[in-house]
PDB file of N, CA and C in Angstrom:
ATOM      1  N   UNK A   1      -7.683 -54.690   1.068  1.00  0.00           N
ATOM      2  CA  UNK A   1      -7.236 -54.736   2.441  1.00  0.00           C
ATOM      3  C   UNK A   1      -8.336 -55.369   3.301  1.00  0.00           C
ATOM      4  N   UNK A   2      -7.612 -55.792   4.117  1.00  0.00           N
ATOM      5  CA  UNK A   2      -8.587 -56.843   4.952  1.00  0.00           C
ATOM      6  C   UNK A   2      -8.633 -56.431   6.676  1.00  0.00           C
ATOM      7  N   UNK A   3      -9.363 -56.708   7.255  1.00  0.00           N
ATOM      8  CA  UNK A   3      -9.264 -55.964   8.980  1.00  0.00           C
ATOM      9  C   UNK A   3      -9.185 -57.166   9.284  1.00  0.00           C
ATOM     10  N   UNK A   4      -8.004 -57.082  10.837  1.00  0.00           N
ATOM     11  CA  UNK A   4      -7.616 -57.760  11.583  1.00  0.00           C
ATOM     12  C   UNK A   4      -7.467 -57.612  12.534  1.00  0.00           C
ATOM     13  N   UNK A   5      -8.073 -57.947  13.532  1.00  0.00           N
ATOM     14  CA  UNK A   5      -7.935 -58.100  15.105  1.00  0.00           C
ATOM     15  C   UNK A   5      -6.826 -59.072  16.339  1.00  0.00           C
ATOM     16  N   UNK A   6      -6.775 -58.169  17.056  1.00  0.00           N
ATOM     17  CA  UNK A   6      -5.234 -58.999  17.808  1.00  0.00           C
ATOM     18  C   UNK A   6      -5.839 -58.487  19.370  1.00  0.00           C
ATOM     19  N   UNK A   7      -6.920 -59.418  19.804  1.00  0.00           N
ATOM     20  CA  UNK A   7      -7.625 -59.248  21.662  1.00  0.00           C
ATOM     21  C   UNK A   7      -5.943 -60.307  21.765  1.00  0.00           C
ATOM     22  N   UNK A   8      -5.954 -59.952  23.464  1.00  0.00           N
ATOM     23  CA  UNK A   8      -4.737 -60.604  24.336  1.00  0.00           C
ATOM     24  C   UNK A   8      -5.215 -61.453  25.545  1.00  0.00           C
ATOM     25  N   UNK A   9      -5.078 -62.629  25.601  1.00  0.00           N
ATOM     26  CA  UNK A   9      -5.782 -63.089  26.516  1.00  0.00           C
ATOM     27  C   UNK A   9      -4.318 -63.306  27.493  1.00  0.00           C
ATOM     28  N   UNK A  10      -5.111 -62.339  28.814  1.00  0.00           N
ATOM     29  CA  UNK A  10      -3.997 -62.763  29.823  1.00  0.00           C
ATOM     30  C   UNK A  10      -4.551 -63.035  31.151  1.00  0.00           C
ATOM     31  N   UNK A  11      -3.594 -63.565  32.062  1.00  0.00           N
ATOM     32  CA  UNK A  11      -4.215 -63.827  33.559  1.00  0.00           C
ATOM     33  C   UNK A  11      -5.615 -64.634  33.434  1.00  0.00           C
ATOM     34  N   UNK A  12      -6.378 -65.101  32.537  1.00  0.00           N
ATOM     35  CA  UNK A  12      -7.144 -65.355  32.168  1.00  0.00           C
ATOM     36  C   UNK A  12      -8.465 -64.808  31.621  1.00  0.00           C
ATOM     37  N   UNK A  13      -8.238 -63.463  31.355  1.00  0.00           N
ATOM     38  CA  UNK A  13      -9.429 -62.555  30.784  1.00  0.00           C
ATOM     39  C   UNK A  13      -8.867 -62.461  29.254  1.00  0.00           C
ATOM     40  N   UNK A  14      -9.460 -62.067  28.458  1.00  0.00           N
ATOM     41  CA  UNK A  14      -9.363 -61.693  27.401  1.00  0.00           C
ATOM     42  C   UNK A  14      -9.494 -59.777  27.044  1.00  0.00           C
ATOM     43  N   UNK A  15      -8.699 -59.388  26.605  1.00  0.00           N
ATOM     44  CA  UNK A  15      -8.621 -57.989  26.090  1.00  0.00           C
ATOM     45  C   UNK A  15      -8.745 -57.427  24.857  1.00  0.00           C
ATOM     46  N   UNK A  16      -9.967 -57.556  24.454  1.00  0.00           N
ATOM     47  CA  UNK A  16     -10.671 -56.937  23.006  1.00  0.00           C
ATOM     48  C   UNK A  16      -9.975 -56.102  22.710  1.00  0.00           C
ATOM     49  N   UNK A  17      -9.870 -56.540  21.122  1.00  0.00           N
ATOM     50  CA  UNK A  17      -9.514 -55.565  20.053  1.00  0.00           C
ATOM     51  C   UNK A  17     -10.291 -55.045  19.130  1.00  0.00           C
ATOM     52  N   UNK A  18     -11.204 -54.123  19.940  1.00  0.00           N
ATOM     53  CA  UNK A  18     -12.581 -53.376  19.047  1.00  0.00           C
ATOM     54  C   UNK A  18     -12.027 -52.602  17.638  1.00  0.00           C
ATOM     55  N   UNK A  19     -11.339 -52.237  17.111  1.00  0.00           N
ATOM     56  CA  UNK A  19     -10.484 -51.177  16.337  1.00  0.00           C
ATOM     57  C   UNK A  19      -9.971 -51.808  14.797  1.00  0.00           C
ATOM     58  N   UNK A  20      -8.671 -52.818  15.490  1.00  0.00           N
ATOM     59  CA  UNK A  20      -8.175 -53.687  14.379  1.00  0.00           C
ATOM     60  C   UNK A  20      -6.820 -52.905  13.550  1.00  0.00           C
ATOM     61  N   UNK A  21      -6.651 -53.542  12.735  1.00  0.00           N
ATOM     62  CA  UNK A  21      -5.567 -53.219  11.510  1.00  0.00           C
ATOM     63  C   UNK A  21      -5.728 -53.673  10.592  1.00  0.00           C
ATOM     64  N   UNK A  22      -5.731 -52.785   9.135  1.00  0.00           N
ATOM     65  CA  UNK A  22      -6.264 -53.413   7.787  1.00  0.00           C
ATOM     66  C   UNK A  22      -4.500 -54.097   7.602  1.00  0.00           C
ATOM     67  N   UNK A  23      -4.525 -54.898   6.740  1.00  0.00           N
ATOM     68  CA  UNK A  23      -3.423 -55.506   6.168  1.00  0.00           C
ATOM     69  C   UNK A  23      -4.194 -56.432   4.771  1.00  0.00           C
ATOM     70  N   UNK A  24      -2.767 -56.269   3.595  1.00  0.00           N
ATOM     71  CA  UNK A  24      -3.023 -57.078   2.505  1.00  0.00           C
ATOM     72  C   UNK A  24      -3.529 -58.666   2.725  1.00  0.00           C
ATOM     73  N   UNK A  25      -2.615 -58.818   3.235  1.00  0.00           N
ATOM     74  CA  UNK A  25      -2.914 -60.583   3.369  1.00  0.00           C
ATOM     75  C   UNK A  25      -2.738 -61.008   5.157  1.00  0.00           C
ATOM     76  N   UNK A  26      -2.913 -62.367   4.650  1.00  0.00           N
ATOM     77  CA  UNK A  26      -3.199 -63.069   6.544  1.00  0.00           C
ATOM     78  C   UNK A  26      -1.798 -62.937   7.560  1.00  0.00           C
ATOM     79  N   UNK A  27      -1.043 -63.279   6.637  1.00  0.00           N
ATOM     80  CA  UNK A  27       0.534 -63.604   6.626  1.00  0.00           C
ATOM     81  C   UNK A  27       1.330 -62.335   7.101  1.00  0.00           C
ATOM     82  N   UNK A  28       0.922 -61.041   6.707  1.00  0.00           N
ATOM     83  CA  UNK A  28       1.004 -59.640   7.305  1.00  0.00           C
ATOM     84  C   UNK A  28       0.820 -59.482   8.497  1.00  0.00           C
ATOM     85  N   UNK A  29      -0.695 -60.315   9.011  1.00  0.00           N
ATOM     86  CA  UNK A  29      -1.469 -60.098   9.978  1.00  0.00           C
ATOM     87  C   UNK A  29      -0.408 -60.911  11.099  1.00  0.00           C
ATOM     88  N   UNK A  30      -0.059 -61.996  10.611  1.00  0.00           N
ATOM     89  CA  UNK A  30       0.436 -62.697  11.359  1.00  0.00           C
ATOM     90  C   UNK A  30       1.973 -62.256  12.009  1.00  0.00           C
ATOM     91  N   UNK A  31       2.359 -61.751  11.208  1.00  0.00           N
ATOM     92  CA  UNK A  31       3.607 -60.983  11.533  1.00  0.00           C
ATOM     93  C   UNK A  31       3.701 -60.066  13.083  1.00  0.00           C
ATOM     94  N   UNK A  32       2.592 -59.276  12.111  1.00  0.00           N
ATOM     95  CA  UNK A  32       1.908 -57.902  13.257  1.00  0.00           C
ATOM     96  C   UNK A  32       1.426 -58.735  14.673  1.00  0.00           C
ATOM     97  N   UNK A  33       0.970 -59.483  14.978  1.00  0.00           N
ATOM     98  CA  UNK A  33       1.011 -60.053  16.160  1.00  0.00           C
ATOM     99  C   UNK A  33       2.275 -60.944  16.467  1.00  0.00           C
ATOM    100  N   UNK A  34       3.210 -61.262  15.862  1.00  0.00           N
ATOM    101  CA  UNK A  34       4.054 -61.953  16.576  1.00  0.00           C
ATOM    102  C   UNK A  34       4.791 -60.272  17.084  1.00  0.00           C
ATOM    103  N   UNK A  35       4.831 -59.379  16.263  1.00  0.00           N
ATOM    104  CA  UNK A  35       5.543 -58.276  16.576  1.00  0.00           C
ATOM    105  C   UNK A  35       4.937 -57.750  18.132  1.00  0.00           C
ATOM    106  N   UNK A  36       3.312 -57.860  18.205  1.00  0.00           N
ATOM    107  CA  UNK A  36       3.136 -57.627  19.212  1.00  0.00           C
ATOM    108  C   UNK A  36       3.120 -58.462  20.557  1.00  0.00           C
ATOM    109  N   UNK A  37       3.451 -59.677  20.368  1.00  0.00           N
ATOM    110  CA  UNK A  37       3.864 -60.508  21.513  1.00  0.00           C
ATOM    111  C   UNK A  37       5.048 -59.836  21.691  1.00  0.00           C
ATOM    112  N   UNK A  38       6.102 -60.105  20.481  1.00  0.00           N
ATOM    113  CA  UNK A  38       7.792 -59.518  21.073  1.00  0.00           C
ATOM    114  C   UNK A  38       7.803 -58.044  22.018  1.00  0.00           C
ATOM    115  N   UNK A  39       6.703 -57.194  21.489  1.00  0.00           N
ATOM    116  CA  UNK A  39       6.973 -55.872  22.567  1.00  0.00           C
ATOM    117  C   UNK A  39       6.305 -56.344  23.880  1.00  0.00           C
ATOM    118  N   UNK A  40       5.557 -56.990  24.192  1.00  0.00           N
ATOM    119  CA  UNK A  40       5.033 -57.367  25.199  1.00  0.00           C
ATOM    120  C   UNK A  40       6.023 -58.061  26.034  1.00  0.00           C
ATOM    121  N   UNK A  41       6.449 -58.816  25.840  1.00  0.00           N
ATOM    122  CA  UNK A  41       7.609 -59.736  26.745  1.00  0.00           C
ATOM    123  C   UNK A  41       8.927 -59.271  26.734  1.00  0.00           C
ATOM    124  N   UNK A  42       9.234 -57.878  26.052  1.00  0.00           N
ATOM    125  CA  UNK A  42      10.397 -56.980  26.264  1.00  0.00           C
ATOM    126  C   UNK A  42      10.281 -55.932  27.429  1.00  0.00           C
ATOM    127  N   UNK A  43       8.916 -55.947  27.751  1.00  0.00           N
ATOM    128  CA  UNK A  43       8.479 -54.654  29.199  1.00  0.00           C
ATOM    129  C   UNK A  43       9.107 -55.214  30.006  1.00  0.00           C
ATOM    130  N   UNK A  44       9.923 -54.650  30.705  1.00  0.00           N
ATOM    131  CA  UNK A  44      10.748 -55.325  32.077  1.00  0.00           C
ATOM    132  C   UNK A  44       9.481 -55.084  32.874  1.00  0.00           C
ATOM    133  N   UNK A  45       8.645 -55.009  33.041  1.00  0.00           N
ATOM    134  CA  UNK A  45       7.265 -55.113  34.181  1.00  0.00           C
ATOM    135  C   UNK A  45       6.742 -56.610  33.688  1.00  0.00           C
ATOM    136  N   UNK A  46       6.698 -57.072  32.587  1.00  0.00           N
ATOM    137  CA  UNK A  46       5.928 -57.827  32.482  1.00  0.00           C
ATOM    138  C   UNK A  46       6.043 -59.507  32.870  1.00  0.00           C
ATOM    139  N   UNK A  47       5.013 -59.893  33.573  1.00  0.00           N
ATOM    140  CA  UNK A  47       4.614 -60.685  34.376  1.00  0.00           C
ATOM    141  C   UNK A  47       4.965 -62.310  33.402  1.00  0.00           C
ATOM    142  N   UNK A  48       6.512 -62.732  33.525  1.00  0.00           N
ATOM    143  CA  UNK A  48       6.378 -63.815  32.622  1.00  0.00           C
ATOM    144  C   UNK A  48       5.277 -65.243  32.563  1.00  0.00           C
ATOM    145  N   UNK A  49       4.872 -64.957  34.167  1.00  0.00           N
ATOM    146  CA  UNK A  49       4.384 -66.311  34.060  1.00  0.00           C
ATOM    147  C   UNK A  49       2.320 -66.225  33.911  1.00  0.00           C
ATOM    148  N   UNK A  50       2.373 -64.760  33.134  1.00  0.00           N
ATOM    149  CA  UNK A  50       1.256 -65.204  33.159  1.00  0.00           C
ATOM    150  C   UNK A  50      -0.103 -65.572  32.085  1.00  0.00           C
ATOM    151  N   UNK A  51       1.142 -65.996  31.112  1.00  0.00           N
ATOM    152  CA  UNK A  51       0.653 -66.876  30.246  1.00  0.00           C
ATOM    153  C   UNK A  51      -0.283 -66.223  28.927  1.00  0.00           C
ATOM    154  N   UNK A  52       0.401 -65.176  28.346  1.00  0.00           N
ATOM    155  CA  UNK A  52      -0.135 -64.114  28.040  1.00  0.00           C
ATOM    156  C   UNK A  52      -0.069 -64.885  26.004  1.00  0.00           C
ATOM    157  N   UNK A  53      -0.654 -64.275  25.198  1.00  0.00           N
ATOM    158  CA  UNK A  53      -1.495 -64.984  23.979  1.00  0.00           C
ATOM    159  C   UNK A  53      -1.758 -64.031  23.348  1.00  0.00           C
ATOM    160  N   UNK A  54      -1.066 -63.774  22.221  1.00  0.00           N
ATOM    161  CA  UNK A  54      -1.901 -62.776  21.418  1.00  0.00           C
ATOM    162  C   UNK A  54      -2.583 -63.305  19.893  1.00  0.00           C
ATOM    163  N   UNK A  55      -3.670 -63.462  20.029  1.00  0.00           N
ATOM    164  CA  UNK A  55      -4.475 -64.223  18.948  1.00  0.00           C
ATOM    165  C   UNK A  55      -4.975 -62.987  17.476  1.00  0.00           C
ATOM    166  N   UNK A  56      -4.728 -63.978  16.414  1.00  0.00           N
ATOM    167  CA  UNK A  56      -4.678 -62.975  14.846  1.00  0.00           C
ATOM    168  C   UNK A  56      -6.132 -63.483  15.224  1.00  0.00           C
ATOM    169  N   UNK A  57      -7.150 -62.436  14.349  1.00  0.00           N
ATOM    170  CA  UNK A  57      -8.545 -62.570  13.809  1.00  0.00           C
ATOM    171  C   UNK A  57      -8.529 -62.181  12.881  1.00  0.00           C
ATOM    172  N   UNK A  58      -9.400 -62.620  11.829  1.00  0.00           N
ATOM    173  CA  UNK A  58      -9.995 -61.748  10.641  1.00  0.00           C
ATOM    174  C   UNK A  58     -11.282 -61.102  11.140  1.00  0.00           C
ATOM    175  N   UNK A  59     -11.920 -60.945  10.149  1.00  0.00           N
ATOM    176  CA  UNK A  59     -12.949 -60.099  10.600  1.00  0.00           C
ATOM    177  C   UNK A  59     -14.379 -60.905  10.286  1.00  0.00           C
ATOM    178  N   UNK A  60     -14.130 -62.627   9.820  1.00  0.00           N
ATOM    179  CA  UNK A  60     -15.437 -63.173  10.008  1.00  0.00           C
ATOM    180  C   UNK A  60     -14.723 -63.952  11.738  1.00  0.00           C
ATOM    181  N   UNK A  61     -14.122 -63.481  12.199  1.00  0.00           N
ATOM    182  CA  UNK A  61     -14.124 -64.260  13.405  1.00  0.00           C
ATOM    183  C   UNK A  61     -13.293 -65.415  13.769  1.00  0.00           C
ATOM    184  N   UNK A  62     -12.525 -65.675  12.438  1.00  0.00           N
ATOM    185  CA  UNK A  62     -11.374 -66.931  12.027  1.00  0.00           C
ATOM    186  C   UNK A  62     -10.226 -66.359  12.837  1.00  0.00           C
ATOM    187  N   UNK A  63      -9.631 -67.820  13.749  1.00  0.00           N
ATOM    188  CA  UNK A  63      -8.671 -67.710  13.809  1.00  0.00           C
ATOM    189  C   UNK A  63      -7.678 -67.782  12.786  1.00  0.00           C
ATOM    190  N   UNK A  64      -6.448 -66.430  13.027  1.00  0.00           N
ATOM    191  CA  UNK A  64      -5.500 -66.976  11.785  1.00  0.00           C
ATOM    192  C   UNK A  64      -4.090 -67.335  12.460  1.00  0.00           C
ATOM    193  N   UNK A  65      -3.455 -67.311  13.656  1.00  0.00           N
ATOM    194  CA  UNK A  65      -2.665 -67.407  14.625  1.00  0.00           C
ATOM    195  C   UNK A  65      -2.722 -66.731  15.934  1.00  0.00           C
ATOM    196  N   UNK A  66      -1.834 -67.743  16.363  1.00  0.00           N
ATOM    197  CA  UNK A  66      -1.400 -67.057  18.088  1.00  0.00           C
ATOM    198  C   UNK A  66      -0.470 -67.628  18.084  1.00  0.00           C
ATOM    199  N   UNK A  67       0.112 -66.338  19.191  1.00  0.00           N
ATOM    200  CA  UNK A  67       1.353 -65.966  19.548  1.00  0.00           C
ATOM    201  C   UNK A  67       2.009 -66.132  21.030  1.00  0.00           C
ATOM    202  N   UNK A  68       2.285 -66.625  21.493  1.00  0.00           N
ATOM    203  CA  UNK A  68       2.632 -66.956  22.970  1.00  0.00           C
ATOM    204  C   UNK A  68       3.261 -65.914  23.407  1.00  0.00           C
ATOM    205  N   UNK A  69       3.511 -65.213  24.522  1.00  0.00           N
ATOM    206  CA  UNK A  69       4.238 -64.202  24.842  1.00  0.00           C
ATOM    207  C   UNK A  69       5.127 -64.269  25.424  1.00  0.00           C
ATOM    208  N   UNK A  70       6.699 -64.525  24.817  1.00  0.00           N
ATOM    209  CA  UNK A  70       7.764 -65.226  25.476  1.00  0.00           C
ATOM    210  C   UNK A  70       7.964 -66.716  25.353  1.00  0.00           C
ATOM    211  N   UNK A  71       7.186 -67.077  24.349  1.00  0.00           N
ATOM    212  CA  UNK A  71       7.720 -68.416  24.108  1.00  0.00           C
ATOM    213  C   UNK A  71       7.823 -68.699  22.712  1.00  0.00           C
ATOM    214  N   UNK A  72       7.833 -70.006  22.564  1.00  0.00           N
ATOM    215  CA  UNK A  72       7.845 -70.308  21.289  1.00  0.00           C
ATOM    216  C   UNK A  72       6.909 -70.806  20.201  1.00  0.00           C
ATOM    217  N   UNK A  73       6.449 -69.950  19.057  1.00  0.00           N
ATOM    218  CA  UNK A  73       5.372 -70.182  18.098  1.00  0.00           C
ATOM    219  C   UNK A  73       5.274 -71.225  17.690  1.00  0.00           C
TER     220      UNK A  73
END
């Protein structure tokens, strides 16, 4: 198992993901953040236009995807 990080960059700050989620492979990982864009842009509060990103990490610091929030991958 491998640790994976999912910070959210919105409004233009970024929101660390000190913690993470182990998963088998990258492709898992990648899932798990598109899953967490989809709950994000289902909050009827949430702010469509503000351009919100949820980025996969491994744990040397590699990007492995991002996720647009409300749009298309």
């Amino acid at each position: 198992m491998r640790r994976y990080f999912f910070p959210i960059f919105h409004k233009g700050e970024t929101q660390a993901d000190d913690v993470g989620e182990l998963f088998g492979f990258a492709e898992m990982a990648d899932q798990y953040g598109a899953r967490v864009a989809r709950d994000i842009a289902s909050d009827p509060d949430y702010d469509r236009g503000a351009g919100t990103v949820v980025i996969v990490v491994d744990a040397s610091g590699a990007e492995v995807a991002r996720h647009v929030v409300g749009g298309v991958v």
